[in-house]
Protein backbone atom coordinates (compact mmCIF):
# COMPACT_ATOMS: atom_id res chain seq x y z
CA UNK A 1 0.00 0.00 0.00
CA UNK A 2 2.84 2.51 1.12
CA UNK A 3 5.30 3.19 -1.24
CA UNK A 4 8.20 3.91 -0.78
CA UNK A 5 9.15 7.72 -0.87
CA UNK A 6 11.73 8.23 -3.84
CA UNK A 7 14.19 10.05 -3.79
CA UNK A 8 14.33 13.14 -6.67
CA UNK A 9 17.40 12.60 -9.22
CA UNK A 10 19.53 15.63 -8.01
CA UNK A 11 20.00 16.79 -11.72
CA UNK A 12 16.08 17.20 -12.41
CA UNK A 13 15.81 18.87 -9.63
CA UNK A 14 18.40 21.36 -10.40
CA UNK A 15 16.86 22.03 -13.52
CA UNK A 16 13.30 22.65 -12.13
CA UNK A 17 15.08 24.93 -9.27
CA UNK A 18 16.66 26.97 -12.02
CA UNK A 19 13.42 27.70 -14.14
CA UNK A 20 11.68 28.14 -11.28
CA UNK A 21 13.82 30.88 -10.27
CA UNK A 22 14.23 32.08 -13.80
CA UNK A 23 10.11 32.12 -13.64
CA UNK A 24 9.98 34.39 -10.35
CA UNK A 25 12.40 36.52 -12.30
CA UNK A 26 10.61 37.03 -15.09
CA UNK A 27 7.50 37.71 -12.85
CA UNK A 28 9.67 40.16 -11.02
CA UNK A 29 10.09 42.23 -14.49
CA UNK A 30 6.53 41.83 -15.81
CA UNK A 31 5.30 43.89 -12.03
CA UNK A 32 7.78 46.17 -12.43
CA UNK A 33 7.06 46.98 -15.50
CA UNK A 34 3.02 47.10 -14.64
CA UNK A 35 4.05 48.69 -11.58
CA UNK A 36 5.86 51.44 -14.04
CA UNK A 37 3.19 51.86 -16.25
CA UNK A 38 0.50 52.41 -13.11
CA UNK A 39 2.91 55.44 -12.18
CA UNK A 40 2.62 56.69 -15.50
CA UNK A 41 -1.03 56.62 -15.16
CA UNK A 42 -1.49 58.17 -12.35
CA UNK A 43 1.14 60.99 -13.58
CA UNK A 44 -1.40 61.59 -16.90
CA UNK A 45 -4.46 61.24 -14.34
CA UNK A 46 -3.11 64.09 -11.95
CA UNK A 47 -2.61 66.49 -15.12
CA UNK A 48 -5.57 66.07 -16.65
CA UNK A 49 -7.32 66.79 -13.24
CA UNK A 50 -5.21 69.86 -12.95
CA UNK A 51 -5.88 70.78 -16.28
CA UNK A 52 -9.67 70.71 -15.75
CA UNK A 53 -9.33 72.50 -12.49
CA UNK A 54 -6.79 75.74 -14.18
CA UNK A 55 -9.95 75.40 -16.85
CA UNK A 56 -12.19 75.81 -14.49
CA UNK A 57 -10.30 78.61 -12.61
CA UNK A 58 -10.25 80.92 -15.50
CA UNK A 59 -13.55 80.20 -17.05
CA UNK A 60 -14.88 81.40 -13.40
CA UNK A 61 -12.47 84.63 -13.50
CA UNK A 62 -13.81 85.66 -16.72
CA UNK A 63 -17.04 85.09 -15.78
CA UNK A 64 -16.70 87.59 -12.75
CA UNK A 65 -15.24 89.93 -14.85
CA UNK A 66 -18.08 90.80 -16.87
């Protein structure tokens, strides 16, 4: 019924250590770079919100003026 636990060839395992660390690196990369590109976002976000608000500033000061 038991069988007896086997013991992993050392090679194989090497090789599945190494792409699994090669995996978590290229993991590492892909958040950075989605990490990078949320930044970015929020940079053009914050602009356009200024933008709207300077807009809004001097359509109310010309407004007052007349």
């Amino acid at each position: 019924m038991n069988q007896p636990k086997r013991i992993p060839d050392p090679e194989k395992f090497k090789r599945t250590h190494e792409r699994f660390q090669e995996t978590i690196r290229q993991l590492d990369i892909w958040n950075l770079k989605l990490e990078q590109l949320n930044a970015m976002m929020e940079v053009e976000l914050c602009q356009q919100r200024l933008e709207r608000l300077e807009r809004r500033k001097k359509l109310i000061a010309s407004e007052t003026k007349e």
